[in-house]
N, C-alpha and C. Protein backbone atom coordinates (compact mmCIF):
# COMPACT_ATOMS: atom_id res chain seq x y z
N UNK A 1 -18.24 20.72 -31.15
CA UNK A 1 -18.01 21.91 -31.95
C UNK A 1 -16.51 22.16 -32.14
N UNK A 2 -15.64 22.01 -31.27
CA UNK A 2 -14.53 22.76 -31.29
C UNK A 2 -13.69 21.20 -31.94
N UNK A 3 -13.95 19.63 -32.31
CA UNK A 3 -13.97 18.97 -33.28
C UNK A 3 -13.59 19.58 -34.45
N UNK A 4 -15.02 19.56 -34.31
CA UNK A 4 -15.59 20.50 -36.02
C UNK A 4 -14.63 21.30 -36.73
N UNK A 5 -14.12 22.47 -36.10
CA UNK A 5 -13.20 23.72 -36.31
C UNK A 5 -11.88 22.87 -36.33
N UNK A 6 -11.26 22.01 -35.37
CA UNK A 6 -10.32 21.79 -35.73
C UNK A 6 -10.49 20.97 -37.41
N UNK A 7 -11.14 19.83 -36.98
CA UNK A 7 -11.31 19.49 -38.29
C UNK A 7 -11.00 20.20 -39.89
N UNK A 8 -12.16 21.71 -39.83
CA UNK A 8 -12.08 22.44 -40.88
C UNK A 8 -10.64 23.00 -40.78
N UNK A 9 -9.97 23.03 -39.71
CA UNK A 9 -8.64 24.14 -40.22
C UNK A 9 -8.09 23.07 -40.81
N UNK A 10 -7.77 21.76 -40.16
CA UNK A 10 -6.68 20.50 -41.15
C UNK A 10 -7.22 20.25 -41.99
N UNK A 11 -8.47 20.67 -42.71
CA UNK A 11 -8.83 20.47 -43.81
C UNK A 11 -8.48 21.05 -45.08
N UNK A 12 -8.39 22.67 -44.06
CA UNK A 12 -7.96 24.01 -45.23
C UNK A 12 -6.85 23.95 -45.38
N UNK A 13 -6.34 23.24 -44.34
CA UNK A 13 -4.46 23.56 -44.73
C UNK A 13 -3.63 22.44 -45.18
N UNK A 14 -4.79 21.28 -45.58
CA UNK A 14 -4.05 20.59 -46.45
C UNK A 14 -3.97 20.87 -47.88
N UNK A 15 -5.36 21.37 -47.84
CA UNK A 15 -5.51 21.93 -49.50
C UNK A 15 -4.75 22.81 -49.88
N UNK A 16 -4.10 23.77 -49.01
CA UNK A 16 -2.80 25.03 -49.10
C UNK A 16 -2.14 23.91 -49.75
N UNK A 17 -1.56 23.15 -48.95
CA UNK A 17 -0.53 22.28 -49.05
C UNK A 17 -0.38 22.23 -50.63
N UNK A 18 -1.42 21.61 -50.60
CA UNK A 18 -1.93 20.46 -52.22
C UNK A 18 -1.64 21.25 -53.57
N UNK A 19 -1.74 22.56 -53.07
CA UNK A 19 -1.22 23.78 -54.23
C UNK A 19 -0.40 23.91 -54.54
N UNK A 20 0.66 23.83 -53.67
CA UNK A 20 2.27 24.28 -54.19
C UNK A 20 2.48 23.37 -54.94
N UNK A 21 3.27 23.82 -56.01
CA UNK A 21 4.17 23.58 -57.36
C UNK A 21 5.25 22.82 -57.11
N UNK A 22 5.32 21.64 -56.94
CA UNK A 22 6.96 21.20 -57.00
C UNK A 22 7.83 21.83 -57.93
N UNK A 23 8.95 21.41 -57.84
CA UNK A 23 10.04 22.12 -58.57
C UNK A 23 10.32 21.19 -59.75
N UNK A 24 11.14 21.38 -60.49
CA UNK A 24 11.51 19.92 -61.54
C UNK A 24 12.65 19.88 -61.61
N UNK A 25 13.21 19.51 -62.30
CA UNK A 25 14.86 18.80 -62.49
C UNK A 25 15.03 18.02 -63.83
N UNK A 26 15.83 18.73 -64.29
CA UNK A 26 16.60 18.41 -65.66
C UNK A 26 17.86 17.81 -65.81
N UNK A 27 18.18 16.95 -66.37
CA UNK A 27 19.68 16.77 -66.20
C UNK A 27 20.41 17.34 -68.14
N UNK A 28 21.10 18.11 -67.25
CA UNK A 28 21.85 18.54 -68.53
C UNK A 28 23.31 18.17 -68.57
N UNK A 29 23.81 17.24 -69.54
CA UNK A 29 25.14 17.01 -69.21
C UNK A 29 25.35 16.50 -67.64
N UNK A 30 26.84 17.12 -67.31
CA UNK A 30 26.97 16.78 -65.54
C UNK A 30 25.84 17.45 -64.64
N UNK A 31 25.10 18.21 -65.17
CA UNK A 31 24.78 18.87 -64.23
C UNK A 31 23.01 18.95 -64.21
N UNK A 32 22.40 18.81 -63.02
CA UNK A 32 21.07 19.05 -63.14
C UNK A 32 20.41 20.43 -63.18
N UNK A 33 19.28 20.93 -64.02
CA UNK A 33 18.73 22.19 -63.79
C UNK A 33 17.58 22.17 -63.46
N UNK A 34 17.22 22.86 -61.93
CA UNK A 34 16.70 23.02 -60.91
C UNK A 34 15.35 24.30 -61.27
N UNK A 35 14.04 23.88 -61.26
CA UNK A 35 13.29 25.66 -61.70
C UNK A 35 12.72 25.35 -60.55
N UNK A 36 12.59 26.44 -59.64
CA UNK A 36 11.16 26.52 -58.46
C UNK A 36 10.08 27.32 -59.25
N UNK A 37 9.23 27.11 -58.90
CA UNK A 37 7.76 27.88 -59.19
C UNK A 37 7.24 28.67 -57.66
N UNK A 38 6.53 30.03 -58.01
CA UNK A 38 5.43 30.23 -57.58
C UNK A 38 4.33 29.71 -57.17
N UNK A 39 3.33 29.94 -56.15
CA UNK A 39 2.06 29.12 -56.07
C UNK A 39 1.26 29.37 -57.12
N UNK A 40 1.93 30.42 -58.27
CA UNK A 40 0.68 31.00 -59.54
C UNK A 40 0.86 29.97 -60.71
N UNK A 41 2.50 29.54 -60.32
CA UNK A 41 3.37 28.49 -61.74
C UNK A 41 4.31 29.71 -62.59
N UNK A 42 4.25 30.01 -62.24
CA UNK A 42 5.12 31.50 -62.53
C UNK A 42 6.74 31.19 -61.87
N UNK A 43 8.03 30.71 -62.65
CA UNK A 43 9.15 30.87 -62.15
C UNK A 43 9.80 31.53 -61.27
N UNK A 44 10.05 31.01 -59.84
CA UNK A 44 10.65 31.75 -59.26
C UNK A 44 12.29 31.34 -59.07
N UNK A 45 12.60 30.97 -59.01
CA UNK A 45 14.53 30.64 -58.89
C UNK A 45 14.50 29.24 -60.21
N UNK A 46 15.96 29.69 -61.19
CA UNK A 46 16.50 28.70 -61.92
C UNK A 46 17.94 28.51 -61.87
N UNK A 47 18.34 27.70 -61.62
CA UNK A 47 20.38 27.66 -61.42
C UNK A 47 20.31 25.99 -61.90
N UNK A 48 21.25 25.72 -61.65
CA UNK A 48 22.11 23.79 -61.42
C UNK A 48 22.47 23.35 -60.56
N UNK A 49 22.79 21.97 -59.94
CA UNK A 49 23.25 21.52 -59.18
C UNK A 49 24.58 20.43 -60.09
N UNK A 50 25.34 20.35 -59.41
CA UNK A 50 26.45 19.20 -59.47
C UNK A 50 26.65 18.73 -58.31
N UNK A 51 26.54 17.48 -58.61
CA UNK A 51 26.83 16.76 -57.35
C UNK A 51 26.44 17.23 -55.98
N UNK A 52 25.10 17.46 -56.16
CA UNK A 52 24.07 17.65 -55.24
C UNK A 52 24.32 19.10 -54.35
N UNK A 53 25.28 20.04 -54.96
CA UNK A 53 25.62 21.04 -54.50
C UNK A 53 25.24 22.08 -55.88
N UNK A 54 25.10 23.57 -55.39
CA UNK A 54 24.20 25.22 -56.52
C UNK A 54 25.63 24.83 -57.14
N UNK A 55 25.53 25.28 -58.30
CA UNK A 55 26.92 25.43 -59.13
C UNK A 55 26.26 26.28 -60.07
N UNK A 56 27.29 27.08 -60.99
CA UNK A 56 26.87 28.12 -62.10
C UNK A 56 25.73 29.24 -61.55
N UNK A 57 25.17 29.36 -62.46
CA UNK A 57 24.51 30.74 -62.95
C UNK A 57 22.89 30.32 -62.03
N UNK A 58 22.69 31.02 -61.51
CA UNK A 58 21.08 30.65 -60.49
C UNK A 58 20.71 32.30 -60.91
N UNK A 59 19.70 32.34 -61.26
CA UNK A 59 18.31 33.90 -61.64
C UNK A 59 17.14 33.59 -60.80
N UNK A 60 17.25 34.50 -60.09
CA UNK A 60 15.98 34.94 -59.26
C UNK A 60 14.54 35.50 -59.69
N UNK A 61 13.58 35.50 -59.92
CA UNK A 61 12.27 36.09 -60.66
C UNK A 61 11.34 36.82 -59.49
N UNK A 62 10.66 37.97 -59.80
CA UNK A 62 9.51 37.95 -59.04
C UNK A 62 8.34 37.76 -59.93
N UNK A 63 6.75 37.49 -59.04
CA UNK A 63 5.79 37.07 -60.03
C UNK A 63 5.38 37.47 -60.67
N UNK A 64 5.97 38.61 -61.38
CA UNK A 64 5.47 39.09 -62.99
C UNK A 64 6.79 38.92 -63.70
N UNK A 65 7.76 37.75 -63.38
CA UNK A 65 8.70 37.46 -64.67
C UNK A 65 10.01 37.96 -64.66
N UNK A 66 9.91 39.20 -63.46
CA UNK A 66 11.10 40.42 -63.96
C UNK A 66 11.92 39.62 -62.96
N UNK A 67 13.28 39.95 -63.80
CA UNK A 67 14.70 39.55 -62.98
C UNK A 67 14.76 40.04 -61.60
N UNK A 68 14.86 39.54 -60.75
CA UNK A 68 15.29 40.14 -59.35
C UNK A 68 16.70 40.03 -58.88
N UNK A 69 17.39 38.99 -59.43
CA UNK A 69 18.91 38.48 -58.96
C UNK A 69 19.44 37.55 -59.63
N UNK A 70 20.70 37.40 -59.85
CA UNK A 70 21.40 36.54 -60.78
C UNK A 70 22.90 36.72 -60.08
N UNK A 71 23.82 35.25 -60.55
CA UNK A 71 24.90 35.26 -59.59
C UNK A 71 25.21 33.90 -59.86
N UNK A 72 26.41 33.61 -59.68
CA UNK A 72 27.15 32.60 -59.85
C UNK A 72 27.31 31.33 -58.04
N UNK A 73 27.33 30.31 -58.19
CA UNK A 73 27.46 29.57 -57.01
C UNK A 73 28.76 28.64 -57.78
N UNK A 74 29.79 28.27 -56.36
CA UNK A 74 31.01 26.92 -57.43
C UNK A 74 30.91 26.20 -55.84
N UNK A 75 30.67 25.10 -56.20
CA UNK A 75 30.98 23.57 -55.47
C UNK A 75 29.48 24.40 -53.95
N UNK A 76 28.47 24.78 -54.14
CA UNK A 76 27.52 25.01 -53.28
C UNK A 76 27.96 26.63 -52.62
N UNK A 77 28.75 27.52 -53.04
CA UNK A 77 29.31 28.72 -52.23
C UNK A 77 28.94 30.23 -53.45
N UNK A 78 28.46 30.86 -53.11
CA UNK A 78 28.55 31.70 -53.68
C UNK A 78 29.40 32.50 -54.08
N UNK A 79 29.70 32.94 -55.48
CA UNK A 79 31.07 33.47 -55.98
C UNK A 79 31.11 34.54 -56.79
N UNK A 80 31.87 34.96 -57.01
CA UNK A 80 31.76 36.64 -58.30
C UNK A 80 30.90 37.31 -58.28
N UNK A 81 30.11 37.67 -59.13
CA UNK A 81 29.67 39.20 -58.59
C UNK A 81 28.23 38.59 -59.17
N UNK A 82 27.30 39.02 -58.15
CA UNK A 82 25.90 38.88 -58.20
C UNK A 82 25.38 40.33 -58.28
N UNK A 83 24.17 40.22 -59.20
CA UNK A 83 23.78 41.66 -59.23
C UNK A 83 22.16 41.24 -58.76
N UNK A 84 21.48 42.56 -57.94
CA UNK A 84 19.80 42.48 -57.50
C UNK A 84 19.63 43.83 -57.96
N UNK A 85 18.39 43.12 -58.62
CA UNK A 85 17.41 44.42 -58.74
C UNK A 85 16.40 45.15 -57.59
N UNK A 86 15.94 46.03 -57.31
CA UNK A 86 15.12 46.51 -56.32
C UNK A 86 15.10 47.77 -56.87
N UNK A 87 13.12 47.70 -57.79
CA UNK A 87 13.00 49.20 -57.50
C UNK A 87 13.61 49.66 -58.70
N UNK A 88 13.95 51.18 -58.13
CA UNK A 88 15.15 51.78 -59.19
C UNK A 88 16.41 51.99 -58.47
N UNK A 89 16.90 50.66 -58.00
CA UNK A 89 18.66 50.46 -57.64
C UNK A 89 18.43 48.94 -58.25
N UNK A 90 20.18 48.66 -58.84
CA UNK A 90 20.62 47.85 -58.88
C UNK A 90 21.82 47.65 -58.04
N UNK A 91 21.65 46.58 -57.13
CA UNK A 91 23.42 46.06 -56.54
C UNK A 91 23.87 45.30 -56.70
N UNK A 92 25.33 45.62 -56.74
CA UNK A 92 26.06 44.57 -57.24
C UNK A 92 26.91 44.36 -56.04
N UNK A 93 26.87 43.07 -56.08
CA UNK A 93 27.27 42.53 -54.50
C UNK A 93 28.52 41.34 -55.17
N UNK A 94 29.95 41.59 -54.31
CA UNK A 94 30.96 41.37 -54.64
C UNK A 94 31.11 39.76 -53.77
N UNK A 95 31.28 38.39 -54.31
CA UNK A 95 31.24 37.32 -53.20
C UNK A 95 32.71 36.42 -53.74
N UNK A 96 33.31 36.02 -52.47
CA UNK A 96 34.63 34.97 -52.81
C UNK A 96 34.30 34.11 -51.25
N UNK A 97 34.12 32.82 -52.21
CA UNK A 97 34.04 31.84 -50.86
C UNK A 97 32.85 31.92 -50.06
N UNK A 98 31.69 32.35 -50.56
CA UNK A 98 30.67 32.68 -49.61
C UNK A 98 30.91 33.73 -49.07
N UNK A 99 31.42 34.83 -49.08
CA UNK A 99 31.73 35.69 -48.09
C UNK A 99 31.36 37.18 -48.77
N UNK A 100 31.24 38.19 -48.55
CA UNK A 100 30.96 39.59 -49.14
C UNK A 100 31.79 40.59 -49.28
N UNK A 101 32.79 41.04 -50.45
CA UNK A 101 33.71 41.24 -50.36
C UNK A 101 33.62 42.55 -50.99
N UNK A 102 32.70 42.99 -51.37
CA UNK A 102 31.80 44.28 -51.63
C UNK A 102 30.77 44.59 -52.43
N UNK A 103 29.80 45.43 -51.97
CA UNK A 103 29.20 45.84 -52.83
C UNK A 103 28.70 47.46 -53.04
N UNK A 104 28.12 47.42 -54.40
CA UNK A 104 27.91 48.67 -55.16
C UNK A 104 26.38 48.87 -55.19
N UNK A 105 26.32 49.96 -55.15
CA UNK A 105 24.96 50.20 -55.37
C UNK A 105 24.35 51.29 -56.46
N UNK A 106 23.69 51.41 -57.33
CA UNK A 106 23.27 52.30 -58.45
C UNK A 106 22.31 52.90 -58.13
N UNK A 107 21.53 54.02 -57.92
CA UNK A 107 20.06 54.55 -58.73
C UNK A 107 19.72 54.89 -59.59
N UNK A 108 18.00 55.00 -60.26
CA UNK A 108 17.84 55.33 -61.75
C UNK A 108 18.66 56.83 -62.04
N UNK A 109 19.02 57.40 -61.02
CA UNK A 109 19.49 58.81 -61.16
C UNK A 109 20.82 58.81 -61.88
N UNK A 110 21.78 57.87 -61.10
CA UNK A 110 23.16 57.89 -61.25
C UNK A 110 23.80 57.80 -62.92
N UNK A 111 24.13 58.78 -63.42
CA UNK A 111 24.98 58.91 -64.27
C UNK A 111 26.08 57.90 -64.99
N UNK A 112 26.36 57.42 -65.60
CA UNK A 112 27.75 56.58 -66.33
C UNK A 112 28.67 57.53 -67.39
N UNK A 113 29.65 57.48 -66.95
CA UNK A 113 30.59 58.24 -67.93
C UNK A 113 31.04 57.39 -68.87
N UNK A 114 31.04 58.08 -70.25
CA UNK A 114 30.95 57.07 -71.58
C UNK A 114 32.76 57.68 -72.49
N UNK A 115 33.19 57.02 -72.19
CA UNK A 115 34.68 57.61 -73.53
C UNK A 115 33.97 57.59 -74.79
């Protein structure tokens, strides 16, 4: 019996396995473009690589499509200003060298002054 059960769990959890979406890879110019998927096939992260390191512009998705994050990477490090969505805030998170050099935070409340 207790065969059996093991059996059925390595059974079920190969088929998990068997679901996930590989990713693909494009080569554009120098640079390759990288999409992950969801287990639905629904986009979840798109950026580039150069020379086997994140470079440029990478967008984050959740599984109904909507932007969650966007942000720049140079030579694999994260750089300039990345903005996340959450909710009703947006932050904008300040990066040099990988490092966090500030960030801002908005709510749907907050006001903008217009000249």
């Amino acid at each position: 019996m207790k065969f059996f059960i093991t059996l059925m769990f390595i059974f079920s959890f190969s088929l998990v396995q068997a679901q996930e979406i590989e990713p693909t890879y494009e080569v554009e110019g120098d640079k390759v473009k990288a999409t992950y998927y969801f287990i639905d096939g629904s986009v979840h992260k798109q950026g580039f690589f150069k020379n086997k390191r994140l470079t440029g512009m990478w967008t984050e998705f959740d599984k109904k499509g909507n932007k969650v994050a966007t942000g720049f990477y140079e030579d694999g490090k994260k750089t300039g200003i990345w903005l996340k969505w959450n909710k009703n805030k947006l932050r904008q998170v300040n990066y040099k060298n990988n490092l966090i050099t500030s960030v801002n935070t908005w709510k749907e409340e907050t006001s903008l002054a217009i000249n």
